[in-house]
C-alpha atoms as a PDB file:
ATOM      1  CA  UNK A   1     -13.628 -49.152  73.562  1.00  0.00           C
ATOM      2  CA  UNK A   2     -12.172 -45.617  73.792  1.00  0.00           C
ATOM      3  CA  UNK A   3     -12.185 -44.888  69.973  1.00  0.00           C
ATOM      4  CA  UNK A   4     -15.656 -46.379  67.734  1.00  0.00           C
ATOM      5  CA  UNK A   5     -14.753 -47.869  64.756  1.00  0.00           C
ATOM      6  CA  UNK A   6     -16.346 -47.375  61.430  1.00  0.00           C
ATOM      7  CA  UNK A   7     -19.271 -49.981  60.016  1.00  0.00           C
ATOM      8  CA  UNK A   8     -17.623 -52.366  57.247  1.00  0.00           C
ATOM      9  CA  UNK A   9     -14.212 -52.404  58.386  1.00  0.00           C
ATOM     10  CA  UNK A  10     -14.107 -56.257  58.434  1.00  0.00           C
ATOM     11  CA  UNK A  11     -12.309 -58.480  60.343  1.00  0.00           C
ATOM     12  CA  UNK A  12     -11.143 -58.640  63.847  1.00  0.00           C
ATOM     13  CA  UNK A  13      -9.089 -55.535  63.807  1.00  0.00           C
ATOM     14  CA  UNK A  14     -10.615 -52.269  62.867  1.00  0.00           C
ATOM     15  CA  UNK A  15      -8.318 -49.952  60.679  1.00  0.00           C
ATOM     16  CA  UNK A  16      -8.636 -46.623  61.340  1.00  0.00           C
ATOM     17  CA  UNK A  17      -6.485 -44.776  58.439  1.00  0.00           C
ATOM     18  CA  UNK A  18      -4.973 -41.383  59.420  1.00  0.00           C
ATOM     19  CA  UNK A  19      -3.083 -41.401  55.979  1.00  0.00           C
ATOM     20  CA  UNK A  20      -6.299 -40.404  54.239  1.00  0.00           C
ATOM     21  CA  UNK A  21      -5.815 -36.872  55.483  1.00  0.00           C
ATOM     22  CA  UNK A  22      -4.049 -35.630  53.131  1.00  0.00           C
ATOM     23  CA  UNK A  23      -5.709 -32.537  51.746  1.00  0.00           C
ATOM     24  CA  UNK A  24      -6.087 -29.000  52.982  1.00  0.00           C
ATOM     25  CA  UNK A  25      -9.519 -29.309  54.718  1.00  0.00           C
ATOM     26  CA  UNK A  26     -11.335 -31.507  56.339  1.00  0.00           C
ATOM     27  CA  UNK A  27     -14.537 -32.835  57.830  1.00  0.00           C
ATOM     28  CA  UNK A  28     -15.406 -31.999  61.367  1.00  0.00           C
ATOM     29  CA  UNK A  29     -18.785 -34.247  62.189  1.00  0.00           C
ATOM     30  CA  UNK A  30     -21.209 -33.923  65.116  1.00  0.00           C
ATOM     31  CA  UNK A  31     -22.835 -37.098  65.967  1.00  0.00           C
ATOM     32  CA  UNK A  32     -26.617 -37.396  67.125  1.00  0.00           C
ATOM     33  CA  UNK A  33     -29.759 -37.543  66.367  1.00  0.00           C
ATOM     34  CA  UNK A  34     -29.870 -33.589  65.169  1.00  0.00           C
ATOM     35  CA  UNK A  35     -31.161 -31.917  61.828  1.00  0.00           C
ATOM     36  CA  UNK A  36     -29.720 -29.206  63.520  1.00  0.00           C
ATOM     37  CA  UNK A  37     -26.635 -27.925  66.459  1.00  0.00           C
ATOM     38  CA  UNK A  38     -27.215 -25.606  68.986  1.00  0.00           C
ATOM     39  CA  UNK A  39     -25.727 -22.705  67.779  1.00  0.00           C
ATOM     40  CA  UNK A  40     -23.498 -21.651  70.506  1.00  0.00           C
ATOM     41  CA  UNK A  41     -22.151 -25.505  70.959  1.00  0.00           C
ATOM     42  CA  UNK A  42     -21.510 -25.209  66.824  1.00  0.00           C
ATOM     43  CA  UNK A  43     -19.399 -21.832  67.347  1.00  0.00           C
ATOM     44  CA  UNK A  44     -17.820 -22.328  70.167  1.00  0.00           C
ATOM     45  CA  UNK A  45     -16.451 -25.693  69.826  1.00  0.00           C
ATOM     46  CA  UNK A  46     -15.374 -24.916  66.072  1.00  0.00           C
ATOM     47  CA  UNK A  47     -13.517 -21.770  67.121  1.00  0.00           C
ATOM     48  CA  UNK A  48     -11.629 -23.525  69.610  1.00  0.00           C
ATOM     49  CA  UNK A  49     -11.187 -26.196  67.008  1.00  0.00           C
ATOM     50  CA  UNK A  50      -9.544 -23.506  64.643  1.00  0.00           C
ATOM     51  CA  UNK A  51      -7.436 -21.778  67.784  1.00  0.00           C
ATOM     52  CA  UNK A  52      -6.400 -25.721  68.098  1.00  0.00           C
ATOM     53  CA  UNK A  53      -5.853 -25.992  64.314  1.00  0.00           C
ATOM     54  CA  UNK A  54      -3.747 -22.260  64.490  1.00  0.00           C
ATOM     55  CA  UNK A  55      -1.662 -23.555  67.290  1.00  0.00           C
ATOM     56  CA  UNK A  56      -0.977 -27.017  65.645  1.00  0.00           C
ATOM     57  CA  UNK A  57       0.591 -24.967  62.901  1.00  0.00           C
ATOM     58  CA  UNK A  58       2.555 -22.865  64.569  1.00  0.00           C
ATOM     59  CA  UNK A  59       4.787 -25.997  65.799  1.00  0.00           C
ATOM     60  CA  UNK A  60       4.914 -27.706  62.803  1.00  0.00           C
ATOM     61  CA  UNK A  61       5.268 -24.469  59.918  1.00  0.00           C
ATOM     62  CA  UNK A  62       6.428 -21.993  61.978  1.00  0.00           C
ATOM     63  CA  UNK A  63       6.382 -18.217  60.834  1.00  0.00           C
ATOM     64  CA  UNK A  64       4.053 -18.862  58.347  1.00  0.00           C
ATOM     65  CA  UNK A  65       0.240 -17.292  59.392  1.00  0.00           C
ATOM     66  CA  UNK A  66      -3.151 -19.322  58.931  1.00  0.00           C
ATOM     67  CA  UNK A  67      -6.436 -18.394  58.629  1.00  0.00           C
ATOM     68  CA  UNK A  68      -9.145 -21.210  59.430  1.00  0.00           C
ATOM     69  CA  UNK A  69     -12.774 -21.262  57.111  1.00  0.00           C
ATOM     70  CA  UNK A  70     -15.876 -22.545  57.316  1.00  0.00           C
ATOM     71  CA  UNK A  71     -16.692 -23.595  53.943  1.00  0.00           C
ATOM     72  CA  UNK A  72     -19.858 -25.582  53.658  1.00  0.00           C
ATOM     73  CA  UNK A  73     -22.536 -27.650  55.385  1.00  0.00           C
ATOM     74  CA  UNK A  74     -23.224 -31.496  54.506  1.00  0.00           C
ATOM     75  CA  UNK A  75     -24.684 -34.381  54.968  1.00  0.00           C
ATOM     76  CA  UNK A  76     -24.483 -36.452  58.507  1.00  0.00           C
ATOM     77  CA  UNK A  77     -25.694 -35.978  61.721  1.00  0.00           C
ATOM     78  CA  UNK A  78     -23.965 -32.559  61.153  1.00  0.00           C
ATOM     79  CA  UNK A  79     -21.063 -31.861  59.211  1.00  0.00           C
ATOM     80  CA  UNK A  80     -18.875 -28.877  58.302  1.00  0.00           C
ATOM     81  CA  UNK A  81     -15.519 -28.121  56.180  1.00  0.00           C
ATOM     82  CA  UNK A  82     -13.096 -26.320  57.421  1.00  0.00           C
ATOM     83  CA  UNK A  83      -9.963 -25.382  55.427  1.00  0.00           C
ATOM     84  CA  UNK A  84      -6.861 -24.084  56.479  1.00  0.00           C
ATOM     85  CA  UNK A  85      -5.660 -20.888  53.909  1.00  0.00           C
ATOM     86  CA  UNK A  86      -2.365 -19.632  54.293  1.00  0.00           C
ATOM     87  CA  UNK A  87      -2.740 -15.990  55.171  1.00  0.00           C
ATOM     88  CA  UNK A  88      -0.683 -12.961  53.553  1.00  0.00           C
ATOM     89  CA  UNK A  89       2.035 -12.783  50.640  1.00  0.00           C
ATOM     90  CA  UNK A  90       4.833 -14.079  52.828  1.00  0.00           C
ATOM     91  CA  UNK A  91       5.916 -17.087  54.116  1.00  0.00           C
ATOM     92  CA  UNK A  92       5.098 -20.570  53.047  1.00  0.00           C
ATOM     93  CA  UNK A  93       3.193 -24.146  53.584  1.00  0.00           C
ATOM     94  CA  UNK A  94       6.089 -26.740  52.965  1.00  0.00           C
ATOM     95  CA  UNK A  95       4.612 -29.956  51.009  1.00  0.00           C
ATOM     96  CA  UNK A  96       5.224 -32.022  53.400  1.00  0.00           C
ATOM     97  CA  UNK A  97       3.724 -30.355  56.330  1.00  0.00           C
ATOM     98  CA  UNK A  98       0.978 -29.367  54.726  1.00  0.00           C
ATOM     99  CA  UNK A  99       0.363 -33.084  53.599  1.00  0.00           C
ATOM    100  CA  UNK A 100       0.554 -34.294  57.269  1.00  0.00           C
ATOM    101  CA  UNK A 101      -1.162 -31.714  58.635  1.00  0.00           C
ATOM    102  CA  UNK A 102      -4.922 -33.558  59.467  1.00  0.00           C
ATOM    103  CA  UNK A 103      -3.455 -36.614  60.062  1.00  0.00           C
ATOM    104  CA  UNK A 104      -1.389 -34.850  63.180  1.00  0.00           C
ATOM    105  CA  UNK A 105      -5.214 -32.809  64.522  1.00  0.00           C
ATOM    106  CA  UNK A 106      -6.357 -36.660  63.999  1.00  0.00           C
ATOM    107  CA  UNK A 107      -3.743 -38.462  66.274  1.00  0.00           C
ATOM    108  CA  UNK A 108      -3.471 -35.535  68.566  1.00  0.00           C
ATOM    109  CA  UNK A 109      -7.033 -36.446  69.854  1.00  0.00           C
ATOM    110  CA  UNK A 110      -6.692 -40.693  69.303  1.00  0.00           C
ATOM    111  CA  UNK A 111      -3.449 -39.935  71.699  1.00  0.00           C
ATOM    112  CA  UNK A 112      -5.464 -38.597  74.258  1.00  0.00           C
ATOM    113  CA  UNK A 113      -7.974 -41.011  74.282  1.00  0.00           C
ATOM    114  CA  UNK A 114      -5.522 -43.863  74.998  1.00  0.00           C
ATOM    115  CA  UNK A 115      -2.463 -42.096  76.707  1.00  0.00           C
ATOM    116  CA  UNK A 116      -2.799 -43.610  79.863  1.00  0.00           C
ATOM    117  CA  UNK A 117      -3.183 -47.708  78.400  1.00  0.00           C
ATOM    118  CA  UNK A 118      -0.350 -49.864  79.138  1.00  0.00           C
ATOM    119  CA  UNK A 119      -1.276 -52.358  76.483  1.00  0.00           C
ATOM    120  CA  UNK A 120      -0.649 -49.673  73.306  1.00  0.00           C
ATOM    121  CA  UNK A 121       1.868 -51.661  70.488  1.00  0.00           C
ATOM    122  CA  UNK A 122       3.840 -49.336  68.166  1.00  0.00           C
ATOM    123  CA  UNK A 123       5.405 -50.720  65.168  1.00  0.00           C
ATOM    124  CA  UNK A 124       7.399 -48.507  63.187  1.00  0.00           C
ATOM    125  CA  UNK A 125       7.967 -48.435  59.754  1.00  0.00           C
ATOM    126  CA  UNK A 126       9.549 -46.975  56.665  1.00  0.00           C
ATOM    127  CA  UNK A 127       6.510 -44.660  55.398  1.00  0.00           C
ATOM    128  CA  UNK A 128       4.421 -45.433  58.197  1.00  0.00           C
ATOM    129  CA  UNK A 129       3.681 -46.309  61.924  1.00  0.00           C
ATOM    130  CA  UNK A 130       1.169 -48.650  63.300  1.00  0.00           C
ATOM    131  CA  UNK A 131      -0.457 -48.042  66.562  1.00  0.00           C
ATOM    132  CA  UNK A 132      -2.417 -50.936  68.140  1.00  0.00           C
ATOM    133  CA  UNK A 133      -4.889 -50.506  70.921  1.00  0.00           C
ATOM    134  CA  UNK A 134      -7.351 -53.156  71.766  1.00  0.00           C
ATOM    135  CA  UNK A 135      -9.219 -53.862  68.901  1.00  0.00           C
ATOM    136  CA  UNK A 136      -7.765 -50.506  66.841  1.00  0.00           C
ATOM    137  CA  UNK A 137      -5.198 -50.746  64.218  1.00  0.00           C
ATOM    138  CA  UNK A 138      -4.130 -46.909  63.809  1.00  0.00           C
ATOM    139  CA  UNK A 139      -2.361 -46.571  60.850  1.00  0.00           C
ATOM    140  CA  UNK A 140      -0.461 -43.056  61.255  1.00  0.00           C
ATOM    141  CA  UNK A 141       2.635 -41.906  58.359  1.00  0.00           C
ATOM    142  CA  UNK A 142       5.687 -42.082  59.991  1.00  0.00           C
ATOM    143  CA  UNK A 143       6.240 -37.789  59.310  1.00  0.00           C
ATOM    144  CA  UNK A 144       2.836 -37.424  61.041  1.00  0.00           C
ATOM    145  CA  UNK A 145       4.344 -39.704  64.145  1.00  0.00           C
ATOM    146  CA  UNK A 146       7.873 -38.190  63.967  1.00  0.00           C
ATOM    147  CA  UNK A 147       6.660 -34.825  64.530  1.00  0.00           C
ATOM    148  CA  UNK A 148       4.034 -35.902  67.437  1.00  0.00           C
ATOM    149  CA  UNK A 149       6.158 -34.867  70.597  1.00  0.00           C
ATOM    150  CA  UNK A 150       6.613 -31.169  69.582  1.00  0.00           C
ATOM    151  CA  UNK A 151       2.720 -30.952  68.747  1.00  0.00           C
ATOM    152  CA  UNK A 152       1.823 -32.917  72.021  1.00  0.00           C
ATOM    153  CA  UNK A 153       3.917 -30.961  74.404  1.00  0.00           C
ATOM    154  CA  UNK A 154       2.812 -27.130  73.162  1.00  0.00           C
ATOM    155  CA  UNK A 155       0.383 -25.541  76.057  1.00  0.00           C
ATOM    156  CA  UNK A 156      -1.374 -23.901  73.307  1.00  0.00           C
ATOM    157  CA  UNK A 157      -2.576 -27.100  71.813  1.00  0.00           C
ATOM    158  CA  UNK A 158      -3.494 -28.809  74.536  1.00  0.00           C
ATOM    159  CA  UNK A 159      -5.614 -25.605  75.646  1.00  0.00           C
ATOM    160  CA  UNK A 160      -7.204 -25.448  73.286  1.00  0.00           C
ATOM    161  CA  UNK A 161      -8.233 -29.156  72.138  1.00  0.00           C
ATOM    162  CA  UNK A 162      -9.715 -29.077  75.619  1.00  0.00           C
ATOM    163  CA  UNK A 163     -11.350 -25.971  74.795  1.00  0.00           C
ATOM    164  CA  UNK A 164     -13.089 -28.317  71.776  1.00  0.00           C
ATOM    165  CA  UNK A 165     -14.256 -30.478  73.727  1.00  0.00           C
ATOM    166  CA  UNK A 166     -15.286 -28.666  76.931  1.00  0.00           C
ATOM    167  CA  UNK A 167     -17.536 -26.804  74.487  1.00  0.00           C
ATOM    168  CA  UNK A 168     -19.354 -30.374  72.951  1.00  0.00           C
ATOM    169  CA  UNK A 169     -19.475 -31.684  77.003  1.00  0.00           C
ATOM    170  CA  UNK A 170     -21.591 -29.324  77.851  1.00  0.00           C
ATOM    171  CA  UNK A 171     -24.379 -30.196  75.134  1.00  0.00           C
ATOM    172  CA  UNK A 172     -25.967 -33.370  75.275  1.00  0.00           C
ATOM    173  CA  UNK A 173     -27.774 -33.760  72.469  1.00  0.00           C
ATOM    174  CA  UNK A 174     -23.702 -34.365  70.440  1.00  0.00           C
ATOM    175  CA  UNK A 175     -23.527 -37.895  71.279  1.00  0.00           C
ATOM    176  CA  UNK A 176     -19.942 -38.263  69.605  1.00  0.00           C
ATOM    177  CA  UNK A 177     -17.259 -36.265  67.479  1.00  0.00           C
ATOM    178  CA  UNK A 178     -15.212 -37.250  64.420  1.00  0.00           C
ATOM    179  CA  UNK A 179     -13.190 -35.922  61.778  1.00  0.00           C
ATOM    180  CA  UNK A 180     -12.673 -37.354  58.525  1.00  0.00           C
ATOM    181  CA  UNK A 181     -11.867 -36.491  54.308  1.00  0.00           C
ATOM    182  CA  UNK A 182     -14.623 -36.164  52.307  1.00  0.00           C
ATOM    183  CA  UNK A 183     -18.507 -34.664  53.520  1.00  0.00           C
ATOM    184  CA  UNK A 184     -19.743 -37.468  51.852  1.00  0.00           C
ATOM    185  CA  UNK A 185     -17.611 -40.530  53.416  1.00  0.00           C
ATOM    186  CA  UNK A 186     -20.597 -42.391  54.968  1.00  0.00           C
ATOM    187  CA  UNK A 187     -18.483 -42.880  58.250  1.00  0.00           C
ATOM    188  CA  UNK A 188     -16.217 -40.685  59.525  1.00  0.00           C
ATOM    189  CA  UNK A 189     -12.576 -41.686  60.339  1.00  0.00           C
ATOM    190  CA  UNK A 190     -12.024 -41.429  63.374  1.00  0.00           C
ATOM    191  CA  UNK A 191     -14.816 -40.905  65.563  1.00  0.00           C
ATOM    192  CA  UNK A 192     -15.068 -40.123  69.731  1.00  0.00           C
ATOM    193  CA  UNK A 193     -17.949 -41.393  71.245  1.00  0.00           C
ATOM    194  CA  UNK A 194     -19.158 -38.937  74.348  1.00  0.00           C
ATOM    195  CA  UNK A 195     -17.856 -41.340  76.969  1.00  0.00           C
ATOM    196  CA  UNK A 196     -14.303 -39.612  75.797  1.00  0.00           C
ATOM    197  CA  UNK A 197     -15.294 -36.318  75.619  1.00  0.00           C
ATOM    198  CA  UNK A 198     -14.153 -35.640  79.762  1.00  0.00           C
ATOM    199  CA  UNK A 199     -10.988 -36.973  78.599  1.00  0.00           C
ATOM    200  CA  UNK A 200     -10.279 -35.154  76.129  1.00  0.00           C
ATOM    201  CA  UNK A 201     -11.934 -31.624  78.025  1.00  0.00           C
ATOM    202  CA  UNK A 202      -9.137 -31.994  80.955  1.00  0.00           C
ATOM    203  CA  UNK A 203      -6.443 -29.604  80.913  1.00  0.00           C
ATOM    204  CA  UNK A 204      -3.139 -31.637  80.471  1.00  0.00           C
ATOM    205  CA  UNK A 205      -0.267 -30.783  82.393  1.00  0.00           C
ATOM    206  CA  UNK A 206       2.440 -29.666  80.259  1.00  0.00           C
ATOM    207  CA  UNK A 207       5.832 -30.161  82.185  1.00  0.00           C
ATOM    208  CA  UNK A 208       9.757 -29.551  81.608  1.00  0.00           C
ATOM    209  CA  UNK A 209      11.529 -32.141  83.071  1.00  0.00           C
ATOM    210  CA  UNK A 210      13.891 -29.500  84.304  1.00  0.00           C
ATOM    211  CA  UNK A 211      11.394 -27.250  85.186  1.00  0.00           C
ATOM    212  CA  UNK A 212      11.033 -26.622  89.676  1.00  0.00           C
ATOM    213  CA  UNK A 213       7.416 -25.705  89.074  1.00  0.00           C
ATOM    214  CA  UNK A 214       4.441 -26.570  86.826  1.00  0.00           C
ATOM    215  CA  UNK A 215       0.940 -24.769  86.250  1.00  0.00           C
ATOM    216  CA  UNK A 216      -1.714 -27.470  86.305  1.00  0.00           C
ATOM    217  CA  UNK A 217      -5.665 -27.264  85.852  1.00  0.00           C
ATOM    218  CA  UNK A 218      -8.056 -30.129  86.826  1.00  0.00           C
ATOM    219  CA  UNK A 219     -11.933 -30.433  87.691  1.00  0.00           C
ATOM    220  CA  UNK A 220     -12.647 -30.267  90.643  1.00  0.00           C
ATOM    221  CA  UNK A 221     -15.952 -30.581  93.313  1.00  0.00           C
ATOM    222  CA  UNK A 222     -15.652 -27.556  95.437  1.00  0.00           C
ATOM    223  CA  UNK A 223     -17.629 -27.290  99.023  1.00  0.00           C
ATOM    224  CA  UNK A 224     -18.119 -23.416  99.472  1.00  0.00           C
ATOM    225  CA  UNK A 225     -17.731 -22.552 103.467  1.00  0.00           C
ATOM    226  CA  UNK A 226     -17.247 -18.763 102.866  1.00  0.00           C
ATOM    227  CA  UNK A 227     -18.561 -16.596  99.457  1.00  0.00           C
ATOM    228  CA  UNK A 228     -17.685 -12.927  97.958  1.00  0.00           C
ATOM    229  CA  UNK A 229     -20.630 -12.183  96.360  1.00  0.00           C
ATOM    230  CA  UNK A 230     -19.643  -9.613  93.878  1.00  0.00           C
ATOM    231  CA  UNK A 231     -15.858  -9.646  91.338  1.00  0.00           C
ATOM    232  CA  UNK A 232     -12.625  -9.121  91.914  1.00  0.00           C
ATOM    233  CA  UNK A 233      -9.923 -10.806  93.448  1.00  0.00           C
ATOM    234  CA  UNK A 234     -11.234 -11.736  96.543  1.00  0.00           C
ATOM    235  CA  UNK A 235     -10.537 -15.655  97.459  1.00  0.00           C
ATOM    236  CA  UNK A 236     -13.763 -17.517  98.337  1.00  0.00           C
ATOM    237  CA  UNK A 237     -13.241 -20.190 101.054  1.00  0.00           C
ATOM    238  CA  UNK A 238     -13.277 -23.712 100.013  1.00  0.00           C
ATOM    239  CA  UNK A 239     -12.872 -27.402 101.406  1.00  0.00           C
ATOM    240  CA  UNK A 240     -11.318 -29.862  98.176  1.00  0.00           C
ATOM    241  CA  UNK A 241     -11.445 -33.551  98.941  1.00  0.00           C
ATOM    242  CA  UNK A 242     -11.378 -32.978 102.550  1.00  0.00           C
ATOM    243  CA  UNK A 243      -9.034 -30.172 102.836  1.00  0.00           C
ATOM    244  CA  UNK A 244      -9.569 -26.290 103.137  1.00  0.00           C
ATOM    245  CA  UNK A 245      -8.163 -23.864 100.184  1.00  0.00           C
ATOM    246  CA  UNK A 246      -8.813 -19.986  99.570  1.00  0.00           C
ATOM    247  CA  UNK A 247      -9.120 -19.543  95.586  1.00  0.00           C
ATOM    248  CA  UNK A 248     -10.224 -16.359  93.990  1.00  0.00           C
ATOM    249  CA  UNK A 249     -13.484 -17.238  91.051  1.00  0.00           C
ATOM    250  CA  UNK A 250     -12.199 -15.889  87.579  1.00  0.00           C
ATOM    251  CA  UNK A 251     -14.640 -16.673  85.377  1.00  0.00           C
ATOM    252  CA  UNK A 252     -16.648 -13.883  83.805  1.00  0.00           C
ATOM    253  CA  UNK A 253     -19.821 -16.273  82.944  1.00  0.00           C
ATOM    254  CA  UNK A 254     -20.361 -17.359  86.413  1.00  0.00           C
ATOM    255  CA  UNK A 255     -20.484 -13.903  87.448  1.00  0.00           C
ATOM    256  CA  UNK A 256     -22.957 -13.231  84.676  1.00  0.00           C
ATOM    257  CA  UNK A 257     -25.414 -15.695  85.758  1.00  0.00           C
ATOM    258  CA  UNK A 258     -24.791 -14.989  88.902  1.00  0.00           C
ATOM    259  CA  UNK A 259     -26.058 -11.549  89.020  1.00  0.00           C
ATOM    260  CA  UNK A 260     -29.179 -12.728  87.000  1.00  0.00           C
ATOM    261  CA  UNK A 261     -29.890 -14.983  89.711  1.00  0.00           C
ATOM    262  CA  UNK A 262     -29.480 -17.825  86.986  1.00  0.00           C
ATOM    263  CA  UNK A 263     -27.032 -19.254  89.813  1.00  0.00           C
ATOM    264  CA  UNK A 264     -28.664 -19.259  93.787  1.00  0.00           C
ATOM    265  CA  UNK A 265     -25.951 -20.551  96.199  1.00  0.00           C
ATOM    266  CA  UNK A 266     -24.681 -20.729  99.451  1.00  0.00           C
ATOM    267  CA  UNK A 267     -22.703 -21.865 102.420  1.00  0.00           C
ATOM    268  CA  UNK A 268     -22.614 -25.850 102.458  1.00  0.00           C
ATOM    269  CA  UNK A 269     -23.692 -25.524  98.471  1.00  0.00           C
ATOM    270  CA  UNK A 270     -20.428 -27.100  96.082  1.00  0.00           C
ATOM    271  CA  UNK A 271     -19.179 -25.952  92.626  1.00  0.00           C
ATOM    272  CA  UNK A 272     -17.928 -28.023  89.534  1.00  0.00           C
ATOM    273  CA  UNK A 273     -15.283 -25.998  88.456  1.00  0.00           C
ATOM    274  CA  UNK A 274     -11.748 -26.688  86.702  1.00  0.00           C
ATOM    275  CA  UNK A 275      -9.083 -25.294  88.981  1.00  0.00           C
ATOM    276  CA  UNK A 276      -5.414 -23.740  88.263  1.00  0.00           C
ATOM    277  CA  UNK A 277      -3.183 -24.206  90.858  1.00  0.00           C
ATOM    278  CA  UNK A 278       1.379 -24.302  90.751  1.00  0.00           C
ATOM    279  CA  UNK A 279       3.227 -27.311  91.632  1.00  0.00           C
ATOM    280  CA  UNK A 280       6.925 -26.458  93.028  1.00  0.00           C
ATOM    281  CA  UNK A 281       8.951 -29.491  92.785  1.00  0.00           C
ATOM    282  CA  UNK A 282      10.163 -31.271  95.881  1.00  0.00           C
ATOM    283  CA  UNK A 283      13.578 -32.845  94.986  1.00  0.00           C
ATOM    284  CA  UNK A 284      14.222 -34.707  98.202  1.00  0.00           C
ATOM    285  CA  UNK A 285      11.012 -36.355  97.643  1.00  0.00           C
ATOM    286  CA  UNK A 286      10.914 -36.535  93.358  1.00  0.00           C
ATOM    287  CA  UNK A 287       7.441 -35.079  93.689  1.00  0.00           C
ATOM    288  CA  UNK A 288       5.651 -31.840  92.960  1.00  0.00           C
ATOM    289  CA  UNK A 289       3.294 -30.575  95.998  1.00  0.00           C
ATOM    290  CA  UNK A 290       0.293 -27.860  95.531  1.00  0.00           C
ATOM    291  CA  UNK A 291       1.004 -24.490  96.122  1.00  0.00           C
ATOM    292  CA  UNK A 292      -1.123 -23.633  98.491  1.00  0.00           C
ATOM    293  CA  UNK A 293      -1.365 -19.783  97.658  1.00  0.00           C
ATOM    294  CA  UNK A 294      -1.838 -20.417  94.010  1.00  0.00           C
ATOM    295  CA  UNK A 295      -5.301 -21.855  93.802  1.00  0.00           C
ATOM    296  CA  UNK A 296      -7.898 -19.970  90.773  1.00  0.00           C
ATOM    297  CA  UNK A 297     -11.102 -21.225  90.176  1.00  0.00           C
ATOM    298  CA  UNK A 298     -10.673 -20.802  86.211  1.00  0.00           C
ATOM    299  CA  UNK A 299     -14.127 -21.788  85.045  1.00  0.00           C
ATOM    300  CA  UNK A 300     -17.139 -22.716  86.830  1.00  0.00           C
ATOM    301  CA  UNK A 301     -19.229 -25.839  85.265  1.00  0.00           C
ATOM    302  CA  UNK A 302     -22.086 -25.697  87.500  1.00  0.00           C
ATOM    303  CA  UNK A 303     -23.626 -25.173  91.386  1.00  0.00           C
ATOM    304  CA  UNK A 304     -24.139 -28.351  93.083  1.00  0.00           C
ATOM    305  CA  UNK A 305     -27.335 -27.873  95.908  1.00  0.00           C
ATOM    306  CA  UNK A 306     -25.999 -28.846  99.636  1.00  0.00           C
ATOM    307  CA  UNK A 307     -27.458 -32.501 100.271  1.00  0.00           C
END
């Protein structure tokens, strides 16, 4: 079950009922045993939450600015409000965007979870849309699921819900996420259990049909056969799944720990890291093949020992 379901549902079918996001805030919940979150895993997932929350509105009200608040603490394994304020004198949230607005963060992360199931049923109707998924019923309004492709298909979006979750991965002690209406609703709407949160961490690969090449990221393990040990844009040598690539290491926290010897590696050691590499399209063949030259290590996850 990609999606948990809250207790007292009833029946068969759980309901989970995106229409209930209707107001200008709402409830972003940490699951886990925790009177408290680890401060940087609180800040940095909720700032990419509100660069997510930003981007989300720039599809969907465009020209009109947001600003994204923190309002209040509650009850939970750890809960906290955050509203979205329409910033400056001009400009302006139209009714029914802003009524949809939630309910669009909401199935922007359900979609994720279950984008690649064959089985998903989609019934459309006049005010509303109803998504089943296994034992799911995802009740969605019809504007929220009308405006879904736009949302889905912005880079910015999808950066930065992975940028959510890559932050929550990385701590342990969250063991799921959810979002829901009111600080006090004893369950949360919609909730991700941690099994998801890789899912929903991977870079998706935002394409134009048209388009001859594509940017994609990806994890990746990475065997190290030669290092630079110092920055810049030097290109480390590398063997990926059997084959060696030369790819340049971007990211300003592994050099950090690097140079306080948080990180000891070597020759024969691997790295966890998300890579960027370009696609160009092959038309002969309807596929699109690496670029060979294009490979950046974008983020580092962790040093894997040799053995």
């Amino acid at each position: 079950m990609p999606v948990v379901l809250p207790p007292g549902t009833g029946g068969l079918v759980g309901t989970l009922d995106f229409t209930k996001f209707e107001s200008d805030y709402v409830v972003v919940h940490f699951g886990g045993s925790l009177a408290s979150v680890d401060a940087y895993t609180f800040a940095n997932s909720l700032i990419a939450f509100a660069d997510t929350v930003r981007s989300v509105n720039a599809v969907i009200n465009p020209g009109q600015a947001v600003e994204v608040r923190l309002e209040a603490q509650g009850p939970g394994s750890y809960r906290a409000v955050v509203r979205r304020i329409k910033k400056g004198l001009g400009g302006f949230f139209s009714r029914g965007a802003d009524a949809i607005f939630w309910g669009i963060v909401a199935t922007l992360i359900y979609e994720k979870v279950i984008k690649n199931d064959p089985k998903i049923q989609i019934v459309v109707n006049h005010k509303e849309v109803i998504i089943t998924h296994g034992d799911d019923r995802v009740v969605v309004p019809r504007a929220v699921y009308e405006a879904m492709p736009n949302v889905r298909n912005n880079a910015d979006v999808q950066h930065n819900l992975s940028r959510t979750f890559r932050a929550l991965e990385i701590d342990e002690a969250i063991t799921d996420f959810g979002l829901t209406a009111k600080i006090d609703d004893p369950s949360p709407i919609l909730t991700v259990p941690r099994t998801e949160f890789e899912t929903l961490a991977a870079p998706a690969a935002i394409v134009d049909e048209g388009a001859k090449t594509r940017t994609r990221e990806e994890p990746a393990r990475l065997i190290i056969l030669k290092a630079w040990l110092t920055p810049g844009k030097r290109k480390w040598s590398f063997e990926w799944n059997g084959v060696p690539i030369s790819a340049p290491i971007v990211d300003a926290d592994f050099w950090v720990k690097l140079n306080r010897r948080e990180y000891l590696i070597g020759a024969g050691d691997a790295l966890d890291v998300v890579i960027s590499f370009k696609q160009n399209r092959d038309d002969q063949l309807g596929v699109y093949v690496n670029d060979p030259n294009s490979y950046v290590v974008a983020r580092v996850v962790k040093p894997i020992p040799r053995g």
